[in-house]
PDB file of N, CA and C in Angstrom:
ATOM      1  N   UNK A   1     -49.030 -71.746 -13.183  1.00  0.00           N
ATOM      2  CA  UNK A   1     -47.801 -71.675 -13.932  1.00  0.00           C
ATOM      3  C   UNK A   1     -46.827 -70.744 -13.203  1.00  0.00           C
ATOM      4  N   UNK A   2     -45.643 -71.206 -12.706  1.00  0.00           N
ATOM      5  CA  UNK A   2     -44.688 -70.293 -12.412  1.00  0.00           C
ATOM      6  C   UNK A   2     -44.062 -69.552 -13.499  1.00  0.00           C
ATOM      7  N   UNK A   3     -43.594 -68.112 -12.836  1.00  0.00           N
ATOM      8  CA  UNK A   3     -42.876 -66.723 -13.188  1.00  0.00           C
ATOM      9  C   UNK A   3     -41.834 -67.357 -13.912  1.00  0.00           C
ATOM     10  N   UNK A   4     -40.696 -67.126 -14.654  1.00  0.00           N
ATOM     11  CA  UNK A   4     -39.814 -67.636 -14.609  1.00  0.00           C
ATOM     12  C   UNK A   4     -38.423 -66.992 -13.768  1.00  0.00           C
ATOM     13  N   UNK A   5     -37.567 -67.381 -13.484  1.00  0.00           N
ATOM     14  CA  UNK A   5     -36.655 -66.894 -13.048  1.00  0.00           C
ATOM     15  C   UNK A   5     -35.219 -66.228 -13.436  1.00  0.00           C
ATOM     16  N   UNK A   6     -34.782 -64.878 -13.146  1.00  0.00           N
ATOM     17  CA  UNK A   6     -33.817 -64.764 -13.714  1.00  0.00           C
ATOM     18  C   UNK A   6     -32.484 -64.309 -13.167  1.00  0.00           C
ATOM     19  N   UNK A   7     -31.421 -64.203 -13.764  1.00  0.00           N
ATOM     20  CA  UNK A   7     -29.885 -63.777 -13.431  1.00  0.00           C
ATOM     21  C   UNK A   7     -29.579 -62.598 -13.718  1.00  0.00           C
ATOM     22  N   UNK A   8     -29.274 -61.932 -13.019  1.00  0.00           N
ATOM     23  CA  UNK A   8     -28.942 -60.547 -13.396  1.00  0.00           C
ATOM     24  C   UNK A   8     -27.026 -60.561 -13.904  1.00  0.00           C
ATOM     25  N   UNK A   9     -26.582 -60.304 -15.041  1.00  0.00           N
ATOM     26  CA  UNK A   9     -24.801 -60.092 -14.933  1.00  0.00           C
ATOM     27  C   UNK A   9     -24.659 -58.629 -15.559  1.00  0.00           C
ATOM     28  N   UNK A  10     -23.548 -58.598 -15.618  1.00  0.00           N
ATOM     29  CA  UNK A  10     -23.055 -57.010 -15.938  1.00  0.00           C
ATOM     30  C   UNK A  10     -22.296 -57.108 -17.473  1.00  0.00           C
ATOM     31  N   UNK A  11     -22.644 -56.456 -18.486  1.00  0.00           N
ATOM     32  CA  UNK A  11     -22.262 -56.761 -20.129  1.00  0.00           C
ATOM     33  C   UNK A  11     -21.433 -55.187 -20.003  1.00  0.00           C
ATOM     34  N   UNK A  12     -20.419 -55.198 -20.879  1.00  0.00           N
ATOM     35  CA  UNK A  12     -19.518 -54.082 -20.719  1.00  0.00           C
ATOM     36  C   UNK A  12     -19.339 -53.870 -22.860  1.00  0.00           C
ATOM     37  N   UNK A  13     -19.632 -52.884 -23.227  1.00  0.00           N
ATOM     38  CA  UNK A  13     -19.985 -52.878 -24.552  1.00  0.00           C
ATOM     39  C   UNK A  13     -18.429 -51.987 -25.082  1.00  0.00           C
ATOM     40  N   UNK A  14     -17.952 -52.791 -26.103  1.00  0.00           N
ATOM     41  CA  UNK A  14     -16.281 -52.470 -26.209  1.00  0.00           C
ATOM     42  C   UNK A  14     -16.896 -52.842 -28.205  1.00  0.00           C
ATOM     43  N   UNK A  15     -15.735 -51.686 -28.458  1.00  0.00           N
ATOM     44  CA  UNK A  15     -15.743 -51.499 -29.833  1.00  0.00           C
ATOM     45  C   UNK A  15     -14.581 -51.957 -30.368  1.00  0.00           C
ATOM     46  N   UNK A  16     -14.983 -53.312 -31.150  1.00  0.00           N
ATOM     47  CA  UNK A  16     -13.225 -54.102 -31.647  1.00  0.00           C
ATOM     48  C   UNK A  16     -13.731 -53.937 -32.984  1.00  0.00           C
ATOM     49  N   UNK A  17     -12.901 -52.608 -33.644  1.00  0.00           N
ATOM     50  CA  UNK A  17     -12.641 -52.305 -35.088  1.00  0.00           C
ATOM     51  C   UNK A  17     -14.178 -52.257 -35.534  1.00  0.00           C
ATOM     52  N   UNK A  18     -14.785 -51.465 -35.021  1.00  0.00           N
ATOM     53  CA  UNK A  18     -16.109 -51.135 -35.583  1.00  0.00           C
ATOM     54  C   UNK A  18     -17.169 -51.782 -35.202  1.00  0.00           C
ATOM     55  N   UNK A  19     -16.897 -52.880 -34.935  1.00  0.00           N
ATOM     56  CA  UNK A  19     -18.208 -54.013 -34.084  1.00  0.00           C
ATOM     57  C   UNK A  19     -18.224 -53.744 -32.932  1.00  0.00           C
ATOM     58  N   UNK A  20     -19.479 -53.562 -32.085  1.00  0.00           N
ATOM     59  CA  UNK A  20     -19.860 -53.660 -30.930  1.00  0.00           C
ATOM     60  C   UNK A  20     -20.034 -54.989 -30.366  1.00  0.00           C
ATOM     61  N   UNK A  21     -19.179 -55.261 -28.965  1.00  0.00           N
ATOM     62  CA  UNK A  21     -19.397 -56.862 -28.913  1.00  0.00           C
ATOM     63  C   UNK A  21     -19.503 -56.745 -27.324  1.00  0.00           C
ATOM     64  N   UNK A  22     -20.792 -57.341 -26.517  1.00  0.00           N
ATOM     65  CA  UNK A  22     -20.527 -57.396 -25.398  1.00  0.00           C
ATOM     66  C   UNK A  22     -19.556 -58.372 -23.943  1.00  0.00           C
ATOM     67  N   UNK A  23     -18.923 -57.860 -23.541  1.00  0.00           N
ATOM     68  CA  UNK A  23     -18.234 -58.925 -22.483  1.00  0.00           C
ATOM     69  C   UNK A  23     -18.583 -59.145 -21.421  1.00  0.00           C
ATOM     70  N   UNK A  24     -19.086 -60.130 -20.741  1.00  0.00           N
ATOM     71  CA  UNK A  24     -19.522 -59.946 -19.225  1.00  0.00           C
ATOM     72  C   UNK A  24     -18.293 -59.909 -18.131  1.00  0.00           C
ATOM     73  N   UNK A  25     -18.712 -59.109 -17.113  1.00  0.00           N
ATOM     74  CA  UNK A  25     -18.010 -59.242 -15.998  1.00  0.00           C
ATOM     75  C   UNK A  25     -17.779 -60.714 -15.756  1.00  0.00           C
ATOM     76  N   UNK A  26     -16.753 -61.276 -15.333  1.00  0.00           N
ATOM     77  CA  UNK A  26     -16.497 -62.146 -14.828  1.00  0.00           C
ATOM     78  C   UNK A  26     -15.716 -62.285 -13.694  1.00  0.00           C
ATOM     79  N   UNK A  27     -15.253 -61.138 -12.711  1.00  0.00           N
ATOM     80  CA  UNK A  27     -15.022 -61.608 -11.380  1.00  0.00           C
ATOM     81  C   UNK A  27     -14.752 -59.739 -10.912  1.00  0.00           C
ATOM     82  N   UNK A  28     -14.775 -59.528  -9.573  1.00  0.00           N
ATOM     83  CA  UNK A  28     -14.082 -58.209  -8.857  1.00  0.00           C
ATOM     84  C   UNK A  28     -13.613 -58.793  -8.116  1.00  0.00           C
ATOM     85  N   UNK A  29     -12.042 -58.295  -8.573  1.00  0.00           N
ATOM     86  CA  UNK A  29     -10.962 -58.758  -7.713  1.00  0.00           C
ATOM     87  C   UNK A  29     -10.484 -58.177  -6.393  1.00  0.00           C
ATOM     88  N   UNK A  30     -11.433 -56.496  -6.886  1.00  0.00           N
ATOM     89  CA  UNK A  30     -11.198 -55.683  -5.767  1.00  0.00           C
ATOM     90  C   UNK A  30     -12.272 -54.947  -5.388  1.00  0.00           C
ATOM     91  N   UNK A  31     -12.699 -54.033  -4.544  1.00  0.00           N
ATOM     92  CA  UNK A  31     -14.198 -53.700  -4.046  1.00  0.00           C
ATOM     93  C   UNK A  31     -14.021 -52.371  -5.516  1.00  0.00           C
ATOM     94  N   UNK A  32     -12.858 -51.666  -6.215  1.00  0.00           N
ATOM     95  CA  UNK A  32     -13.198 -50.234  -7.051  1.00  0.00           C
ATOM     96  C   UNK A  32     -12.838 -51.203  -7.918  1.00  0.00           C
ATOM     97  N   UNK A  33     -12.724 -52.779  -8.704  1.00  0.00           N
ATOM     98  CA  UNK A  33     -12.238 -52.987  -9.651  1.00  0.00           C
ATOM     99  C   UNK A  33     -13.562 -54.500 -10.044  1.00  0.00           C
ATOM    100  N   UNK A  34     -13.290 -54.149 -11.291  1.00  0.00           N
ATOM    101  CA  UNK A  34     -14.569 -55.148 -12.669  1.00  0.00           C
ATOM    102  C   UNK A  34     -13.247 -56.130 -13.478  1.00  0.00           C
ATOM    103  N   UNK A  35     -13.628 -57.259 -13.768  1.00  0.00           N
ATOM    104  CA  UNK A  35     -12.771 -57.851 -15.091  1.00  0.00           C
ATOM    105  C   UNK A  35     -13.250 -58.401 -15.793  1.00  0.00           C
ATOM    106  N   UNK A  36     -13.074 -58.600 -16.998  1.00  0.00           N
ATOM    107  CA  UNK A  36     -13.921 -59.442 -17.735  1.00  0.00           C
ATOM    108  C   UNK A  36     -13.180 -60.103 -18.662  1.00  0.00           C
ATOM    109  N   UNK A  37     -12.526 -61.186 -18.468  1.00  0.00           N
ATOM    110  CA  UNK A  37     -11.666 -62.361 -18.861  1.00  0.00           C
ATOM    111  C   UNK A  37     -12.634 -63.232 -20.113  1.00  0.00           C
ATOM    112  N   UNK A  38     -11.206 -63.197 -20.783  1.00  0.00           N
ATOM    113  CA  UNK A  38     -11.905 -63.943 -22.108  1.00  0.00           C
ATOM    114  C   UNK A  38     -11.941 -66.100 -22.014  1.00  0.00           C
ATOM    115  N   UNK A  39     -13.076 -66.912 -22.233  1.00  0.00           N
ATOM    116  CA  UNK A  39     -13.098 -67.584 -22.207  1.00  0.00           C
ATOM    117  C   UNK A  39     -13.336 -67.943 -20.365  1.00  0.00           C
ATOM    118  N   UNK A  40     -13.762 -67.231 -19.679  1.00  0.00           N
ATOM    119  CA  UNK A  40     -14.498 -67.149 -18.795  1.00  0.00           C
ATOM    120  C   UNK A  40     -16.280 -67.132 -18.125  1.00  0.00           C
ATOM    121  N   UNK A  41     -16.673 -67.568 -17.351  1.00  0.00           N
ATOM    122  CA  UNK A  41     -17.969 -67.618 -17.008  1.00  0.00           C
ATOM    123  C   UNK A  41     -18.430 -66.430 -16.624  1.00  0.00           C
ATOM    124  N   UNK A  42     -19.447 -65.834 -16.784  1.00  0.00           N
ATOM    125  CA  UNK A  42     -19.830 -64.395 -16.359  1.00  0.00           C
ATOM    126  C   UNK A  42     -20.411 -64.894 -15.273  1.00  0.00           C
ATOM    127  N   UNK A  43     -19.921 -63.588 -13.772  1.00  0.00           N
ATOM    128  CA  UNK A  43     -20.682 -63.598 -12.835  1.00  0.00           C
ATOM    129  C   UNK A  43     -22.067 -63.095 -12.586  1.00  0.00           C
ATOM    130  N   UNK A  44     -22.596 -63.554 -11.595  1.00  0.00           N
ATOM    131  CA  UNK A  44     -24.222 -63.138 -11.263  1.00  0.00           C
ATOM    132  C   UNK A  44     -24.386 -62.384 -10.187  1.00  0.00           C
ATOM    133  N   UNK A  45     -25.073 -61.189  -9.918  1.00  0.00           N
ATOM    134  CA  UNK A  45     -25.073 -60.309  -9.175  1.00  0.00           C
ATOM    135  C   UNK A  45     -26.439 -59.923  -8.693  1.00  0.00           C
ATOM    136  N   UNK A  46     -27.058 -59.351  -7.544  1.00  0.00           N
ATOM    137  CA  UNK A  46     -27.846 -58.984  -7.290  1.00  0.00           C
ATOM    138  C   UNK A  46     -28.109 -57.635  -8.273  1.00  0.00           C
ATOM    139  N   UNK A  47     -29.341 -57.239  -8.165  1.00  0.00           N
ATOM    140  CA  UNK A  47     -30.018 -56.074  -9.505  1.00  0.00           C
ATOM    141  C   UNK A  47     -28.861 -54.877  -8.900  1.00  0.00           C
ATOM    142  N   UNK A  48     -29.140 -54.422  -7.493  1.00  0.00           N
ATOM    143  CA  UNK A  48     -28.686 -53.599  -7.018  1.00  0.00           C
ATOM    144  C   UNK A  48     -27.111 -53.373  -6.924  1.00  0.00           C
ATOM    145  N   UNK A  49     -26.548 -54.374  -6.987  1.00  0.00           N
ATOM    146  CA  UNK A  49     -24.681 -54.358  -7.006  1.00  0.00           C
ATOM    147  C   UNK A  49     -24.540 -54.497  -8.391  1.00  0.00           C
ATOM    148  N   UNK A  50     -25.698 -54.809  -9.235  1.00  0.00           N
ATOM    149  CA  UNK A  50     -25.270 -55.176 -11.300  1.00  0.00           C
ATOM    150  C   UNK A  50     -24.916 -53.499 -11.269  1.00  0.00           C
ATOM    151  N   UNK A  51     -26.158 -52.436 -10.421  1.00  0.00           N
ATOM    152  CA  UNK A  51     -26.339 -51.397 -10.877  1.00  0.00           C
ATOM    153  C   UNK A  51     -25.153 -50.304 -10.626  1.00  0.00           C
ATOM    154  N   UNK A  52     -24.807 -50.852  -9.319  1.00  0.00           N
ATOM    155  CA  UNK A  52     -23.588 -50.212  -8.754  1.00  0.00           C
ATOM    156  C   UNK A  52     -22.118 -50.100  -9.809  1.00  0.00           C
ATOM    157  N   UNK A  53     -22.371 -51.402  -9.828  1.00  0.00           N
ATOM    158  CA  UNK A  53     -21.163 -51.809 -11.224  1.00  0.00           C
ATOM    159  C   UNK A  53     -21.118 -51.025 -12.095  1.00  0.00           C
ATOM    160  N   UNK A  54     -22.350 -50.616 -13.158  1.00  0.00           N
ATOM    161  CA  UNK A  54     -22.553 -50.623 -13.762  1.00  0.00           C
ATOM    162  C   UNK A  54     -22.015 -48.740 -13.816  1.00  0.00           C
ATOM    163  N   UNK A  55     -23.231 -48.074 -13.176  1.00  0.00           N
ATOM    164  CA  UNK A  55     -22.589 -46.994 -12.440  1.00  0.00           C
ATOM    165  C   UNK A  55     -20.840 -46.621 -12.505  1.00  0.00           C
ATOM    166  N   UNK A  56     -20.226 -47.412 -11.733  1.00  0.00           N
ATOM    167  CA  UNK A  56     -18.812 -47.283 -11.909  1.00  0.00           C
ATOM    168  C   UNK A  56     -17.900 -47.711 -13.127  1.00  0.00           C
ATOM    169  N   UNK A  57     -18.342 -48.478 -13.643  1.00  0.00           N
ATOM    170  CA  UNK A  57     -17.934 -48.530 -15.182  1.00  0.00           C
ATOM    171  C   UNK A  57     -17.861 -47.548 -15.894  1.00  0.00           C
ATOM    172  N   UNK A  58     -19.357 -47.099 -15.953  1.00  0.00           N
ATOM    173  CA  UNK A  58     -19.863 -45.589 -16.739  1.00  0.00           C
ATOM    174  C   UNK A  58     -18.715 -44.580 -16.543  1.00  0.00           C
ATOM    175  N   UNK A  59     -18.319 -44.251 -15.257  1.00  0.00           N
ATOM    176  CA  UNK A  59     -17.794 -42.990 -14.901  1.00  0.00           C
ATOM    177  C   UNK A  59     -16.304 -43.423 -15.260  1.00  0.00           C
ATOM    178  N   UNK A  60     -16.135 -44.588 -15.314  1.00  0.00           N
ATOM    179  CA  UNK A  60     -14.292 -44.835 -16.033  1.00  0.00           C
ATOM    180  C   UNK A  60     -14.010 -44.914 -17.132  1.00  0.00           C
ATOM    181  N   UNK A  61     -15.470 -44.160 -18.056  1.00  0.00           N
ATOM    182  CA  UNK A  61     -14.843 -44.196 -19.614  1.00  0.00           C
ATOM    183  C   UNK A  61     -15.133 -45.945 -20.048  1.00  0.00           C
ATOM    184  N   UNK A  62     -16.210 -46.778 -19.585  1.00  0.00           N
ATOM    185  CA  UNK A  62     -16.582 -48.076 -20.251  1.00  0.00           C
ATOM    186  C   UNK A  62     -17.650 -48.119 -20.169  1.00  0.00           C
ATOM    187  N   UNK A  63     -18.363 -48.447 -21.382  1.00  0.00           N
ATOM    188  CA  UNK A  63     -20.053 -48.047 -21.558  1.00  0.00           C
ATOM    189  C   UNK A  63     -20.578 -50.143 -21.043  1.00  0.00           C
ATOM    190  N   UNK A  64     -21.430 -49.732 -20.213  1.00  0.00           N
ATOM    191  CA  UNK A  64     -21.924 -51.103 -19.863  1.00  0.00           C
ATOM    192  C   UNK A  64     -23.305 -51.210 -19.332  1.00  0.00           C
ATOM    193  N   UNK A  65     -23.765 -52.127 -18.883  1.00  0.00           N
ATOM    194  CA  UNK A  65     -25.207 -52.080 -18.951  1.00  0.00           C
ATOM    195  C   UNK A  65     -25.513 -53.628 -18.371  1.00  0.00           C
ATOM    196  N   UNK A  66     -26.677 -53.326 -17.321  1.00  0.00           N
ATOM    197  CA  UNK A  66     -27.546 -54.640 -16.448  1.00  0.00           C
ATOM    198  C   UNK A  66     -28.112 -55.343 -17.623  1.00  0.00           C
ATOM    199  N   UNK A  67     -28.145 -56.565 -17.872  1.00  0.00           N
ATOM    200  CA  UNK A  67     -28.546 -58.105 -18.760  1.00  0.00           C
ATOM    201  C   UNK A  67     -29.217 -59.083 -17.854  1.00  0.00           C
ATOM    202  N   UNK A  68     -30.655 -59.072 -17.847  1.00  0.00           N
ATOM    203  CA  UNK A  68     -31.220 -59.901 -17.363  1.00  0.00           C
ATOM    204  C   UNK A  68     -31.082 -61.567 -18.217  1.00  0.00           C
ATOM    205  N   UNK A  69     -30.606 -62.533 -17.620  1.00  0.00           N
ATOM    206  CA  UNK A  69     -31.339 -63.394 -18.540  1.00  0.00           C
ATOM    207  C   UNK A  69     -31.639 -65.187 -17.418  1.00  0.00           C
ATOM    208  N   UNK A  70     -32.316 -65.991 -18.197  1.00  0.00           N
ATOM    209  CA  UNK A  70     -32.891 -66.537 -17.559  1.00  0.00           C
ATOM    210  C   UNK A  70     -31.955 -67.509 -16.593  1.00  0.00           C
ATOM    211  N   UNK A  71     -32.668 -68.187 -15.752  1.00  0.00           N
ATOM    212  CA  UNK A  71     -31.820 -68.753 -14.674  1.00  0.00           C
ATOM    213  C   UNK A  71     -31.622 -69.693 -15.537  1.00  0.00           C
ATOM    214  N   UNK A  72     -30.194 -69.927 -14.501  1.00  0.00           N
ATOM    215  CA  UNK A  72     -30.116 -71.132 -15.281  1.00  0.00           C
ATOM    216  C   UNK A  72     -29.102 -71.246 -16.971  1.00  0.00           C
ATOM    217  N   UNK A  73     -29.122 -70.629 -17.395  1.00  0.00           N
ATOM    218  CA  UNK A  73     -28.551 -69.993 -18.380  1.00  0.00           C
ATOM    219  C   UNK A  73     -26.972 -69.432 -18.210  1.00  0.00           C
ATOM    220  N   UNK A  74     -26.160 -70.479 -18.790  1.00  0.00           N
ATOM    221  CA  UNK A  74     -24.375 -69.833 -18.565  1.00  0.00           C
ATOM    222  C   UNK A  74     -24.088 -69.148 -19.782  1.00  0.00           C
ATOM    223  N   UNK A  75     -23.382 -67.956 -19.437  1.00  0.00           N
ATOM    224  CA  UNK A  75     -22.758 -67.586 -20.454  1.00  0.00           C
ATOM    225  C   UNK A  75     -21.241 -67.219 -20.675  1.00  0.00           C
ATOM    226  N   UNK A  76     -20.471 -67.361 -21.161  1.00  0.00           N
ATOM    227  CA  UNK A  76     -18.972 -67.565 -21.528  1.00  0.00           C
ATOM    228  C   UNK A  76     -18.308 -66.525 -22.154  1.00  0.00           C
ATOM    229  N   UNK A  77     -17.458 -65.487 -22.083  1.00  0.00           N
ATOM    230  CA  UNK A  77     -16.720 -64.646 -23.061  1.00  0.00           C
ATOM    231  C   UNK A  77     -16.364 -65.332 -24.064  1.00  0.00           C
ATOM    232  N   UNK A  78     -16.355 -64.698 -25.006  1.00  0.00           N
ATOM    233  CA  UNK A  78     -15.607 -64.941 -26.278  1.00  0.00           C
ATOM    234  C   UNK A  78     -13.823 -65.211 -25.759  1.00  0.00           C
TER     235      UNK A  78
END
């Protein structure tokens, strides 16, 4: 039986009026810059550049966090 396989993306956790709702990255437009566009496809990243991201988010005042999920599997902003 094979492992299964997975996608690593980058979820950025934003507080709209009391709900916590996550957004994925969906593109870097620039090597210090993240976006995460609504009604967009979230990008897929190696573990090590999710972490980097993730890292630099942190330190700009946006709480975010590595999301494994399975290959194969799209996911869309709200």
């Amino acid at each position: 039986m094979k492992s299964p396989r997975f996608d690593t993306l980058v979820a950025v956790l934003e507080n709209d009026g009391g709900k916590i709702t996550a957004k994925f990255v969906t593109g870097i437009p620039s090597r210090n810059a993240a976006e995460w566009q609504p009604g967009q496809q979230a990008m897929k990243f190696s573990e090590d550049y999710a972490r980097d991201i993730v890292f630099g988010l942190t330190l700009n005042g946006h709480p975010a966090a590595v999301v494994k999920v399975l290959h194969g599997v799209t996911i869309t902003n709200p």
